[in-house]
PDB file of N, CA and C in Angstrom:
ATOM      1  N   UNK A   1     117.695 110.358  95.108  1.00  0.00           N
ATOM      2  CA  UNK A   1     116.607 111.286  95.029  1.00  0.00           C
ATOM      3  C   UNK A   1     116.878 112.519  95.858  1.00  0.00           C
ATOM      4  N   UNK A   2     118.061 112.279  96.647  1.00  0.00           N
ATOM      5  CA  UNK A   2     118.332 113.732  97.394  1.00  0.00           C
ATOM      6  C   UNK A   2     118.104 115.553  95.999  1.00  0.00           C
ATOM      7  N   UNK A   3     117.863 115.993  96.825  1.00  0.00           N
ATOM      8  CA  UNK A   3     118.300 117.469  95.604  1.00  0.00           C
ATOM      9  C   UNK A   3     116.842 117.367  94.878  1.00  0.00           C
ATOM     10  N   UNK A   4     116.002 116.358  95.005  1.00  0.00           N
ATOM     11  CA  UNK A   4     114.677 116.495  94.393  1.00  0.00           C
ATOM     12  C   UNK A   4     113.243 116.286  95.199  1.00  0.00           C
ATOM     13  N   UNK A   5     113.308 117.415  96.147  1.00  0.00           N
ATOM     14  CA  UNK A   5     111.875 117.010  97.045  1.00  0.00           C
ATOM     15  C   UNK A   5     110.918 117.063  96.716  1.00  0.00           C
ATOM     16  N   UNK A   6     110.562 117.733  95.234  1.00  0.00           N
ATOM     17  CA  UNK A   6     109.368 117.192  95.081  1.00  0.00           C
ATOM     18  C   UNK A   6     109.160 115.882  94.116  1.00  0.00           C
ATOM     19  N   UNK A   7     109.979 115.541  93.970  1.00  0.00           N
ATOM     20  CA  UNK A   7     110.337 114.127  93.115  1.00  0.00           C
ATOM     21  C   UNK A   7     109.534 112.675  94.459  1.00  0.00           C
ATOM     22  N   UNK A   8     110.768 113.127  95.686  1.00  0.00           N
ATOM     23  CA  UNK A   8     110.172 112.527  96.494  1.00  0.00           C
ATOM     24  C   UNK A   8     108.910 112.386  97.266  1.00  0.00           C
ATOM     25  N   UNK A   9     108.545 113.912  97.445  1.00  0.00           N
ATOM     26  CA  UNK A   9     106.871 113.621  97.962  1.00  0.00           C
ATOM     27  C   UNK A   9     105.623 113.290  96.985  1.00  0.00           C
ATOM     28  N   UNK A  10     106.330 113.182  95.703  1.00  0.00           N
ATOM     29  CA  UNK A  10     105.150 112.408  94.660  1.00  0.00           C
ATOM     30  C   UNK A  10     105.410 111.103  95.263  1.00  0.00           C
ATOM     31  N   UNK A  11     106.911 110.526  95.442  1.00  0.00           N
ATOM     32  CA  UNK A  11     106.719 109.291  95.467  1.00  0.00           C
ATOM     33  C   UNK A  11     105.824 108.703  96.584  1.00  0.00           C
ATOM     34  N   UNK A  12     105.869 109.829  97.919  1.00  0.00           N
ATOM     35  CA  UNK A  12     105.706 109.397  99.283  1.00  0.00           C
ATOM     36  C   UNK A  12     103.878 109.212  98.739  1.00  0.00           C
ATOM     37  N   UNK A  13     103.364 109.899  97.997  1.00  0.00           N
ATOM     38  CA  UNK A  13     102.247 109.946  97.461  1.00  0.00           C
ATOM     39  C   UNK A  13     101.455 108.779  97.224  1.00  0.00           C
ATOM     40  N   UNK A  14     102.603 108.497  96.188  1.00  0.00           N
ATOM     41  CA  UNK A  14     102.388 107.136  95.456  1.00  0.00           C
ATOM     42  C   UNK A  14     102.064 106.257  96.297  1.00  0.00           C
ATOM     43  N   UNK A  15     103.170 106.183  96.907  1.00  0.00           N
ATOM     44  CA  UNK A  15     102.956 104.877  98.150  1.00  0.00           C
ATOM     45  C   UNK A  15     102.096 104.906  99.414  1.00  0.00           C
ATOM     46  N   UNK A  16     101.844 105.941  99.551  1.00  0.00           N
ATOM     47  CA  UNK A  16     100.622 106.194 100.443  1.00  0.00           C
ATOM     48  C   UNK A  16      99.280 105.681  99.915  1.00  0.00           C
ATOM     49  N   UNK A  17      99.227 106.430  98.820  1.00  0.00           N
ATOM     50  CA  UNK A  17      98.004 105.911  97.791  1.00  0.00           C
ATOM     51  C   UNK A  17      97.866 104.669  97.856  1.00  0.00           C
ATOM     52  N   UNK A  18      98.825 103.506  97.970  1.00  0.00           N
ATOM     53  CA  UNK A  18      98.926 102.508  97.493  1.00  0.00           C
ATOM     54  C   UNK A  18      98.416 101.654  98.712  1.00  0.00           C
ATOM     55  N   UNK A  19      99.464 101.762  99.735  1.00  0.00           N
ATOM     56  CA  UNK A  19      99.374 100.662 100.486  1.00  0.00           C
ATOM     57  C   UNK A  19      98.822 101.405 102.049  1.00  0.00           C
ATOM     58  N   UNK A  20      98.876 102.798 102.225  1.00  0.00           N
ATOM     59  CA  UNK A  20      98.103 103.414 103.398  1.00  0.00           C
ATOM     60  C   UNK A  20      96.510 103.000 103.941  1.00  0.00           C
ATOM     61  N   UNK A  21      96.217 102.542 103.582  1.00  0.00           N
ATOM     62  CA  UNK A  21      94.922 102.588 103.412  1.00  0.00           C
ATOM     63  C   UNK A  21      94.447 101.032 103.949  1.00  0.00           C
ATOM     64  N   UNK A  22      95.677 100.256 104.103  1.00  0.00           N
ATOM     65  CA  UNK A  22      95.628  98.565 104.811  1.00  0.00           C
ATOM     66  C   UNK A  22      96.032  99.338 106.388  1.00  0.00           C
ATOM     67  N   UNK A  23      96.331 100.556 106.716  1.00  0.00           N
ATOM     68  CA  UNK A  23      96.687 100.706 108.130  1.00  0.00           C
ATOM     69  C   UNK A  23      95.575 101.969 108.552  1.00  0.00           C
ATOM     70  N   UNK A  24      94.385 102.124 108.001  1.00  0.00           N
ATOM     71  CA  UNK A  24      93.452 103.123 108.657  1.00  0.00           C
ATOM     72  C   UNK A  24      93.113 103.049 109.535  1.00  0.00           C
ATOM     73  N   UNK A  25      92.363 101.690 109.700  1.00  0.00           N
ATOM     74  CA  UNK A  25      91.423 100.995 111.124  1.00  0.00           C
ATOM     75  C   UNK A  25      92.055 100.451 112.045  1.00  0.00           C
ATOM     76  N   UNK A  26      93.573 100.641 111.751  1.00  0.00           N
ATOM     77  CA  UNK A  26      94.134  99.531 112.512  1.00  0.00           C
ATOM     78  C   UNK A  26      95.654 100.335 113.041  1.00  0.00           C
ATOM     79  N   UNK A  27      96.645  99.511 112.736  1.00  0.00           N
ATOM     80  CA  UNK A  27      98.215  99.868 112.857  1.00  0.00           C
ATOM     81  C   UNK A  27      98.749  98.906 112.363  1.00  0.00           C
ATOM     82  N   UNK A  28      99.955  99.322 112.632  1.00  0.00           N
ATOM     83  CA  UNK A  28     100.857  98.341 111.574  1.00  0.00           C
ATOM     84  C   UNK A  28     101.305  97.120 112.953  1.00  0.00           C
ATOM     85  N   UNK A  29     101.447  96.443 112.167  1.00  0.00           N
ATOM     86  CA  UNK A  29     101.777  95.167 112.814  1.00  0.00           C
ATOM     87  C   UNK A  29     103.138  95.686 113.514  1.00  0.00           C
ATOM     88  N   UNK A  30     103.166  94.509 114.870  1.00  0.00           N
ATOM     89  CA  UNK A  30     104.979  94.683 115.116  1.00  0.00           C
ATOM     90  C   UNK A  30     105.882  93.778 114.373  1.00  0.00           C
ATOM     91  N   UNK A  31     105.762  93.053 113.652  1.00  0.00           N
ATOM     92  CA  UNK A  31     106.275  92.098 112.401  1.00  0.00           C
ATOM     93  C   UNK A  31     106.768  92.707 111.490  1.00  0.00           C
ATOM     94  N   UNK A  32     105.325  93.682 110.808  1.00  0.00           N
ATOM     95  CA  UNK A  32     105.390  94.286 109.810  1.00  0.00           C
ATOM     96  C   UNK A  32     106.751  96.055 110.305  1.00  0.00           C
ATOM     97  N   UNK A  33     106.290  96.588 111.171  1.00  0.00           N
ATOM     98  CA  UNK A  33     107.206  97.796 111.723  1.00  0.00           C
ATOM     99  C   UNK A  33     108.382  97.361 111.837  1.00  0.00           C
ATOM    100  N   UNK A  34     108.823  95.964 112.368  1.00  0.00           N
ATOM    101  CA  UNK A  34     110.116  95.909 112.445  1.00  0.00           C
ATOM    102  C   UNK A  34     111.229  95.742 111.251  1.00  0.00           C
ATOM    103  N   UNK A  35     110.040  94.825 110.341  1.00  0.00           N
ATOM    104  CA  UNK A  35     110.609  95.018 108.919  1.00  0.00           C
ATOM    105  C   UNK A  35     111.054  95.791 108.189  1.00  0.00           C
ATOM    106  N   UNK A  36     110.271  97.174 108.684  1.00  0.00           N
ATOM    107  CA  UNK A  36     110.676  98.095 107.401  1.00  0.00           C
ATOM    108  C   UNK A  36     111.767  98.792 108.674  1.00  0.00           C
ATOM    109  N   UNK A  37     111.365  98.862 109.538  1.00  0.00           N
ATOM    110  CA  UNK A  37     112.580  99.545 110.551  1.00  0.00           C
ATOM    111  C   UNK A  37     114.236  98.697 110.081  1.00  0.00           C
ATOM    112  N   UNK A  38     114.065  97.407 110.035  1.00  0.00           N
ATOM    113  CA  UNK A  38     115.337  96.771 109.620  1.00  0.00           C
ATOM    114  C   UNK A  38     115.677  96.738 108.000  1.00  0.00           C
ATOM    115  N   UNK A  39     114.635  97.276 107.486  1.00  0.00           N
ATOM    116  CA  UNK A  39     115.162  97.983 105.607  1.00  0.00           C
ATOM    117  C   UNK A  39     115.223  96.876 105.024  1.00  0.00           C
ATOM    118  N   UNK A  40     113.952  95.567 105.545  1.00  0.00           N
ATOM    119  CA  UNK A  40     113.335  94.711 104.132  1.00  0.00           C
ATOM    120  C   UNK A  40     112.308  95.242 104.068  1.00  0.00           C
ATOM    121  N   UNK A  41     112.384  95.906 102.632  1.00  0.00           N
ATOM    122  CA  UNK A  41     111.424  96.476 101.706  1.00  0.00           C
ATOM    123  C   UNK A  41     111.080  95.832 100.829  1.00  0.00           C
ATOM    124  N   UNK A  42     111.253  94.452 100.431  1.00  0.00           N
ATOM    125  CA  UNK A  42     111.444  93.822  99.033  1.00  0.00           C
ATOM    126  C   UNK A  42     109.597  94.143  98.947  1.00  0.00           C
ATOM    127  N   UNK A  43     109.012  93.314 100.001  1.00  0.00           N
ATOM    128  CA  UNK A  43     107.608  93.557 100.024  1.00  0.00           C
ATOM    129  C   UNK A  43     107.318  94.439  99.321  1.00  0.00           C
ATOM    130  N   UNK A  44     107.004  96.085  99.598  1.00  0.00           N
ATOM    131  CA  UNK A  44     106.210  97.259  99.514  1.00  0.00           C
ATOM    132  C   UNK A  44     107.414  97.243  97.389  1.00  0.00           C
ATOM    133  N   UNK A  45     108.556  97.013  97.475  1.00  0.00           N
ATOM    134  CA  UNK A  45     109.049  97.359  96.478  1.00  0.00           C
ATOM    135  C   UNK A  45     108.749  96.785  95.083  1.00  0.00           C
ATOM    136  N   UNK A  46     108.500  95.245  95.298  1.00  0.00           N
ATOM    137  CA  UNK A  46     107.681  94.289  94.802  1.00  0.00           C
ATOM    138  C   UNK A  46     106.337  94.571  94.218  1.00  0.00           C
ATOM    139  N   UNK A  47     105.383  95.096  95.323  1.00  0.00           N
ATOM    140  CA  UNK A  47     104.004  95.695  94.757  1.00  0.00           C
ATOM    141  C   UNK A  47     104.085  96.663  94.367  1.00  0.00           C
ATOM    142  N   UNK A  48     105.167  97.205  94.469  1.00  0.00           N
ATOM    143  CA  UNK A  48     105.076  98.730  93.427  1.00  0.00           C
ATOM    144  C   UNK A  48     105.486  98.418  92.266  1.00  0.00           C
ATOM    145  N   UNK A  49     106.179  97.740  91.831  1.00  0.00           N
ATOM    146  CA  UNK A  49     106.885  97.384  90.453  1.00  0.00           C
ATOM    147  C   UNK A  49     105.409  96.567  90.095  1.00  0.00           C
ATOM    148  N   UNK A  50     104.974  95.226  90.278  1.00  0.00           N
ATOM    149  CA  UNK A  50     103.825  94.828  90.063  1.00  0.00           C
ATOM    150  C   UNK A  50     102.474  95.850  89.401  1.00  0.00           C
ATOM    151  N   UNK A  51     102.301  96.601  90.414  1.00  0.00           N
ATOM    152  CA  UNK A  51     101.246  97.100  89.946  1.00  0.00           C
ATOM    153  C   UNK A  51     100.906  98.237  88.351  1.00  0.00           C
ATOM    154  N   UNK A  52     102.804  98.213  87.659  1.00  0.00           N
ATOM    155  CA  UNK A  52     102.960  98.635  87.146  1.00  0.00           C
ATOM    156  C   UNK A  52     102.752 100.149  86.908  1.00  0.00           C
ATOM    157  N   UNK A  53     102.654 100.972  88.259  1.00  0.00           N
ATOM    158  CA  UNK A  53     102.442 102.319  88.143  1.00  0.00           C
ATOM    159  C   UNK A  53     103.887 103.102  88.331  1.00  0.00           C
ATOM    160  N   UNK A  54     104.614 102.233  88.206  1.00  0.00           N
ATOM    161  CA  UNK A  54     105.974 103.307  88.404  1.00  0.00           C
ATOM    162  C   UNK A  54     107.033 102.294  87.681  1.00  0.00           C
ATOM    163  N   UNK A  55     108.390 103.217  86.911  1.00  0.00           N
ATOM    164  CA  UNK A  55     109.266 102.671  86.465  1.00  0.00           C
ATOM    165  C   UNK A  55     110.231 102.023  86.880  1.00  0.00           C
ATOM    166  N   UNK A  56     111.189 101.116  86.882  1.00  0.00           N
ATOM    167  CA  UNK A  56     112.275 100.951  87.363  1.00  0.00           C
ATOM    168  C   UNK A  56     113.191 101.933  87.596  1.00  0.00           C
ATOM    169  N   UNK A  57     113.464 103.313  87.374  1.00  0.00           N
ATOM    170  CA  UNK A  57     113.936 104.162  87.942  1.00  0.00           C
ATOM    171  C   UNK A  57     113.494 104.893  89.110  1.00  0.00           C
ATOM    172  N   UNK A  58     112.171 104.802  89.168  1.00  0.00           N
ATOM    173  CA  UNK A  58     111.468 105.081  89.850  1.00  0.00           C
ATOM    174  C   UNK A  58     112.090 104.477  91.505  1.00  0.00           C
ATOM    175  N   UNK A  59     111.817 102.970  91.173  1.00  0.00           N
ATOM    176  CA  UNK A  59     111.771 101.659  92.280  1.00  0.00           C
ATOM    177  C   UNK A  59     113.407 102.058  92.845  1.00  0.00           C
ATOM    178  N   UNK A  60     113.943 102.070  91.903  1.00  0.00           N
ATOM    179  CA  UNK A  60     115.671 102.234  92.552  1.00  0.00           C
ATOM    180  C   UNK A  60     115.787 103.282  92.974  1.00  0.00           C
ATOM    181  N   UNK A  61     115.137 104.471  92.812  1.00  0.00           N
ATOM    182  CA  UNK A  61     115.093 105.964  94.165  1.00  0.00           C
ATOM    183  C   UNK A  61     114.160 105.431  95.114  1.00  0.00           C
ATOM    184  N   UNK A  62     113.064 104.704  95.199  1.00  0.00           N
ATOM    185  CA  UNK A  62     112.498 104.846  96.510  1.00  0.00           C
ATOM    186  C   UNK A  62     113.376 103.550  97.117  1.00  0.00           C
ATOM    187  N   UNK A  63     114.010 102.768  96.608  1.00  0.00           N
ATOM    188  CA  UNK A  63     115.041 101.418  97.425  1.00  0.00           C
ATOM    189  C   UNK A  63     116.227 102.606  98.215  1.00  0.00           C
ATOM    190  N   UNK A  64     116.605 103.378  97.236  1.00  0.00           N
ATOM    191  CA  UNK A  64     117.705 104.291  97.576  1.00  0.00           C
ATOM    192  C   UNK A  64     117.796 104.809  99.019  1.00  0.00           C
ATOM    193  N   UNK A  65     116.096 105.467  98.968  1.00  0.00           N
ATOM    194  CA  UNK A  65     115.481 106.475  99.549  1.00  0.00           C
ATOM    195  C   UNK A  65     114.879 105.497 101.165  1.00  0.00           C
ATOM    196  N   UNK A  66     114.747 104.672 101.083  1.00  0.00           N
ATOM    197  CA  UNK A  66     114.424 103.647 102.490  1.00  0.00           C
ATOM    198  C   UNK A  66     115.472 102.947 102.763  1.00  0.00           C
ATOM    199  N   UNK A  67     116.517 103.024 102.144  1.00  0.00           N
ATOM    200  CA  UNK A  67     117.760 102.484 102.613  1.00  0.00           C
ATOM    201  C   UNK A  67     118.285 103.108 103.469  1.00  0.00           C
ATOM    202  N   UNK A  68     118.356 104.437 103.206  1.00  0.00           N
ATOM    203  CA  UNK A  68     119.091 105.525 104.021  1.00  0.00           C
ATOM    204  C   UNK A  68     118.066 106.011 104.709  1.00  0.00           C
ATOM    205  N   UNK A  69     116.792 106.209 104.604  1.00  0.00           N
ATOM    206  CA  UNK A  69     115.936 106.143 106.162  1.00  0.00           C
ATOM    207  C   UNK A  69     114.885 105.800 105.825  1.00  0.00           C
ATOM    208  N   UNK A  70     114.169 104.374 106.428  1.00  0.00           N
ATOM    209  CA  UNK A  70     113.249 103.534 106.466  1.00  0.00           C
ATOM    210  C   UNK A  70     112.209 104.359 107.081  1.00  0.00           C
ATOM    211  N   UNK A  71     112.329 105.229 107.796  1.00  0.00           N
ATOM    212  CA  UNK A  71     110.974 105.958 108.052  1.00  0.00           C
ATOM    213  C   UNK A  71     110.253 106.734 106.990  1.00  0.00           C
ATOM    214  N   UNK A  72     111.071 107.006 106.021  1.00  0.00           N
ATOM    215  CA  UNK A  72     110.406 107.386 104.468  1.00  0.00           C
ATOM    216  C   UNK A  72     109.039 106.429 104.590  1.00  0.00           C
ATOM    217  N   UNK A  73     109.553 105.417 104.558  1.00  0.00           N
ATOM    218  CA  UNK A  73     108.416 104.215 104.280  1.00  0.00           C
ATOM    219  C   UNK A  73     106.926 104.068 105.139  1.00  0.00           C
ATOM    220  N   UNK A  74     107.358 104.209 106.504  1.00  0.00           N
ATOM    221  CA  UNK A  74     106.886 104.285 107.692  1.00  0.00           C
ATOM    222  C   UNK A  74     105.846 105.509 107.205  1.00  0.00           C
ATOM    223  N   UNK A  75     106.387 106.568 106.920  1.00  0.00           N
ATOM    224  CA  UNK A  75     105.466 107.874 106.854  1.00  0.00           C
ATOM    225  C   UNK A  75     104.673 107.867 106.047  1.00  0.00           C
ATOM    226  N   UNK A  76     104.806 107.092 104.509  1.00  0.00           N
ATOM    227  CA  UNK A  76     104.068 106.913 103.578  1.00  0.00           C
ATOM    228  C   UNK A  76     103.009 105.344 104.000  1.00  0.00           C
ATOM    229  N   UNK A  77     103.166 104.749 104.991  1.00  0.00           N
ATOM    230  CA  UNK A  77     102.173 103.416 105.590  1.00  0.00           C
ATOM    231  C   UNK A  77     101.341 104.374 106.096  1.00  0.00           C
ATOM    232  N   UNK A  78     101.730 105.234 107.527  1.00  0.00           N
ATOM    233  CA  UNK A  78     101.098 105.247 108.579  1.00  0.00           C
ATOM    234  C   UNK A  78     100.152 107.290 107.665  1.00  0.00           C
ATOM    235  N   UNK A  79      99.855 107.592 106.249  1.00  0.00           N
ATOM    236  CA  UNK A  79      99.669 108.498 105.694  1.00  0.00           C
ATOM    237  C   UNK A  79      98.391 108.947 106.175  1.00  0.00           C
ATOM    238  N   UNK A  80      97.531 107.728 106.092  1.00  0.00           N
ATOM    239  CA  UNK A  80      95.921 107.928 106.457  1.00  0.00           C
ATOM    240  C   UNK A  80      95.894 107.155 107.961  1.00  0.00           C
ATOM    241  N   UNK A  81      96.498 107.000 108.666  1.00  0.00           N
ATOM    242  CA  UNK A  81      95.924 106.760 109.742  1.00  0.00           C
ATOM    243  C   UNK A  81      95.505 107.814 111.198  1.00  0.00           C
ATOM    244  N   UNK A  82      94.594 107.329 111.936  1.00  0.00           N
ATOM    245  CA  UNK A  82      94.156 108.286 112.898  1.00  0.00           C
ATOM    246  C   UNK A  82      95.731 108.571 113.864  1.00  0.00           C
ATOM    247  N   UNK A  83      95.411 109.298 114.612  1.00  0.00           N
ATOM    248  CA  UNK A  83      96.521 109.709 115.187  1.00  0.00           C
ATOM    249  C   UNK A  83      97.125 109.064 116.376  1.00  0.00           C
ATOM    250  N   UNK A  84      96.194 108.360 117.118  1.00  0.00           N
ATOM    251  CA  UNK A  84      96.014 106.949 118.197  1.00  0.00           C
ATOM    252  C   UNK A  84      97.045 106.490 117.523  1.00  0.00           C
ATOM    253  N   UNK A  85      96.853 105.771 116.368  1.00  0.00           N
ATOM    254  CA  UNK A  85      97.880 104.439 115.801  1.00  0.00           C
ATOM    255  C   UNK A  85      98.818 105.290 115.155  1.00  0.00           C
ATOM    256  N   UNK A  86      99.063 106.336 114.727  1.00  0.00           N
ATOM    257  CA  UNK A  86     100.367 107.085 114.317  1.00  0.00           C
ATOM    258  C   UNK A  86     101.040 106.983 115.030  1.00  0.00           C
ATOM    259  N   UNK A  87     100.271 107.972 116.794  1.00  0.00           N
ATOM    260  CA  UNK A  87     101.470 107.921 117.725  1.00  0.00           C
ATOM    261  C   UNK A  87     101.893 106.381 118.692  1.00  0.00           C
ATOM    262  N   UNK A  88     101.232 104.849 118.211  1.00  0.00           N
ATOM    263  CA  UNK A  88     101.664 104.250 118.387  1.00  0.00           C
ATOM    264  C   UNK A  88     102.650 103.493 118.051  1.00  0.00           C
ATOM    265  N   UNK A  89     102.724 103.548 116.926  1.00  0.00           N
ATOM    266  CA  UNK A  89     103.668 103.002 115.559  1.00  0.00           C
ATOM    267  C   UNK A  89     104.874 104.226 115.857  1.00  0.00           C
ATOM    268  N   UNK A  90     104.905 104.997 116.404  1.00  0.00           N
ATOM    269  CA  UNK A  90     105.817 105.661 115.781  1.00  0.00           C
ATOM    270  C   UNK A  90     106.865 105.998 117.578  1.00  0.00           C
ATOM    271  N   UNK A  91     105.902 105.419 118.504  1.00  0.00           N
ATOM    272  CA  UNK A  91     106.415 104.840 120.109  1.00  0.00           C
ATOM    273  C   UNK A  91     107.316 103.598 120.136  1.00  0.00           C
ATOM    274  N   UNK A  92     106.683 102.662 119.249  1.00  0.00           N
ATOM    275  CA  UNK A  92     107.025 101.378 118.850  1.00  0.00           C
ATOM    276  C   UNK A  92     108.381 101.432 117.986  1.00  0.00           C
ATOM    277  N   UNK A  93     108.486 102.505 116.950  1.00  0.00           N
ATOM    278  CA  UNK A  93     109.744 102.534 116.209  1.00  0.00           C
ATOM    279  C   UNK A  93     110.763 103.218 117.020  1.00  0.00           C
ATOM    280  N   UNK A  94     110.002 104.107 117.880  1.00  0.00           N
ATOM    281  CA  UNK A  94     111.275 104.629 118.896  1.00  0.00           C
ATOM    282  C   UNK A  94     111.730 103.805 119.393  1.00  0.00           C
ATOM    283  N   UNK A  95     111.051 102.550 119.888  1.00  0.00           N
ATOM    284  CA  UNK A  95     111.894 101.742 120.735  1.00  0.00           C
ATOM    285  C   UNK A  95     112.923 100.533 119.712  1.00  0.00           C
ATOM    286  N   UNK A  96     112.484 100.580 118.961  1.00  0.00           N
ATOM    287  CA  UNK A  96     113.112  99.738 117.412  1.00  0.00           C
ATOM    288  C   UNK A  96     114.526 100.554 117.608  1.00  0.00           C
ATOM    289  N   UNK A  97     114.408 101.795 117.419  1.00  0.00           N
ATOM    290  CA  UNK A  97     115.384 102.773 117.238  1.00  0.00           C
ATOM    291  C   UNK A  97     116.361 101.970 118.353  1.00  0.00           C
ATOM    292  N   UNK A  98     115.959 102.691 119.604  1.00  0.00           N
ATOM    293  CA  UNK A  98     116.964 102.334 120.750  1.00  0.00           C
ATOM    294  C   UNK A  98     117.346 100.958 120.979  1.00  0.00           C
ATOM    295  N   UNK A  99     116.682  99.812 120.535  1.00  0.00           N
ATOM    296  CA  UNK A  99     117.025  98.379 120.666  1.00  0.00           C
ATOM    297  C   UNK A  99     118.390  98.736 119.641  1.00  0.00           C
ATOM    298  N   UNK A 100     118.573  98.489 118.657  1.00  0.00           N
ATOM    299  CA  UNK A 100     119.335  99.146 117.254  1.00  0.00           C
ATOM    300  C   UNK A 100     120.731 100.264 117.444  1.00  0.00           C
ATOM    301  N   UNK A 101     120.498 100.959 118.819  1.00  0.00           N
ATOM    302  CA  UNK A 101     121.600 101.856 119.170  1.00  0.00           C
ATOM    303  C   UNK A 101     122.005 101.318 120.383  1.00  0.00           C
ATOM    304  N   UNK A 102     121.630 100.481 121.171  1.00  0.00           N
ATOM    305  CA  UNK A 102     122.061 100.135 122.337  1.00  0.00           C
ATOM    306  C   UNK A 102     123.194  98.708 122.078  1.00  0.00           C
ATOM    307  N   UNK A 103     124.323  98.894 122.656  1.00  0.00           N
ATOM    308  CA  UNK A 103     125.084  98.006 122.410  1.00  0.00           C
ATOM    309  C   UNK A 103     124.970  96.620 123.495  1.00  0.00           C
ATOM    310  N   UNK A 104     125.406  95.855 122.502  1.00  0.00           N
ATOM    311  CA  UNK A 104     125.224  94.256 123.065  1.00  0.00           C
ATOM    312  C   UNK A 104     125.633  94.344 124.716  1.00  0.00           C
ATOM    313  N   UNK A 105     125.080  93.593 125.541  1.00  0.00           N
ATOM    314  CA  UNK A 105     125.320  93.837 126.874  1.00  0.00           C
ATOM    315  C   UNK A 105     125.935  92.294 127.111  1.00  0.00           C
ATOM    316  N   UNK A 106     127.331  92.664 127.308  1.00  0.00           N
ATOM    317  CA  UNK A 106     128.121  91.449 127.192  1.00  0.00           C
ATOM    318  C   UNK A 106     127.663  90.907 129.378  1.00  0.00           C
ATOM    319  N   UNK A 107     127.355  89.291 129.305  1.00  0.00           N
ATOM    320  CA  UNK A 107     127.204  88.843 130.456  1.00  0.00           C
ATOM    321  C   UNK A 107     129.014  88.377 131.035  1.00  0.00           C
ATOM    322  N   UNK A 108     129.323  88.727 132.061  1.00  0.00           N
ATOM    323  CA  UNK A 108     130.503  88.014 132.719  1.00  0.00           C
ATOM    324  C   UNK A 108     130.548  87.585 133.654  1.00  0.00           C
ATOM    325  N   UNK A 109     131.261  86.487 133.833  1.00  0.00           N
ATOM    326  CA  UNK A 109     130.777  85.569 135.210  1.00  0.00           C
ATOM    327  C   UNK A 109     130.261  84.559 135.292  1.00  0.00           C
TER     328      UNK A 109
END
C-alpha cells in the first residue's frame, strides 16, 4: 500500500470505525498492546474479513501494512479515544519499543 495514502487512510478509517470504539472509556489492554506491538494481527484481520466489509485484497494491504509498522494498527484502535488513554497506550508501547531494542543481558558468573 506504500505510494497510496489515501488508499491507506480509508483503510485506517475502516478500522477505526470498526473496532475504535471498544477503547473509548477505557485503553487498550497490556495483553492486547503487546499483541499488536509483536504483529499478531490475526485477531483485528479475522474481524475484518468476517464482517465482510472489505476484500481480500484489501486484508493483504492492511497485513502488509502492520507488518512493517504495527502502530498503523495501534493508531486506528486508540482513533476515538480521550487523550489520558492515548498518551497511555502510546507510554506503554514506548516501553514495548525499548524492551524489543534492548539486547539480551547475558548473566556471567
Amino acid at each position: 500500500m506504500e505510494g497510496k495514502p489515501h488508499a491507506r487512510h480509508r483503510h485506517r478509517e475502516l478500522v477505526a470505525a470498526m473496532f475504535a470504539s471498544e477503547f473509548v472509556d477505557g485503553e487498550i489492554d497490556p495483553e492486547t498492546l503487546r499483541r499488536v506491538h509483536a504483529g499478531e494481527h490475526d485477531e483485528w484481520l479475522t474481524a475484518l474479513d468476517r464482517s465482510g466489509m472489505v476484500g481480500k485484497e484489501v486484508l493483504a494491504d492492511l497485513a502488509e501494512v502492520w507488518r512493517g509498522d504495527p502502530r498503523e494498527l495501534l493508531e486506528a484502535l486508540l482513533a476515538e479515544a480521550d487523550e489520558v488513554a492515548r498518551r497511555r497506550c502510546l507510554t506503554a508501547w514506548a516501553r514495548l519499543d525499548h524492551a524489543a531494542h534492548r539486547p539480551a543481558q547475558t548473566r556471567i558468573g
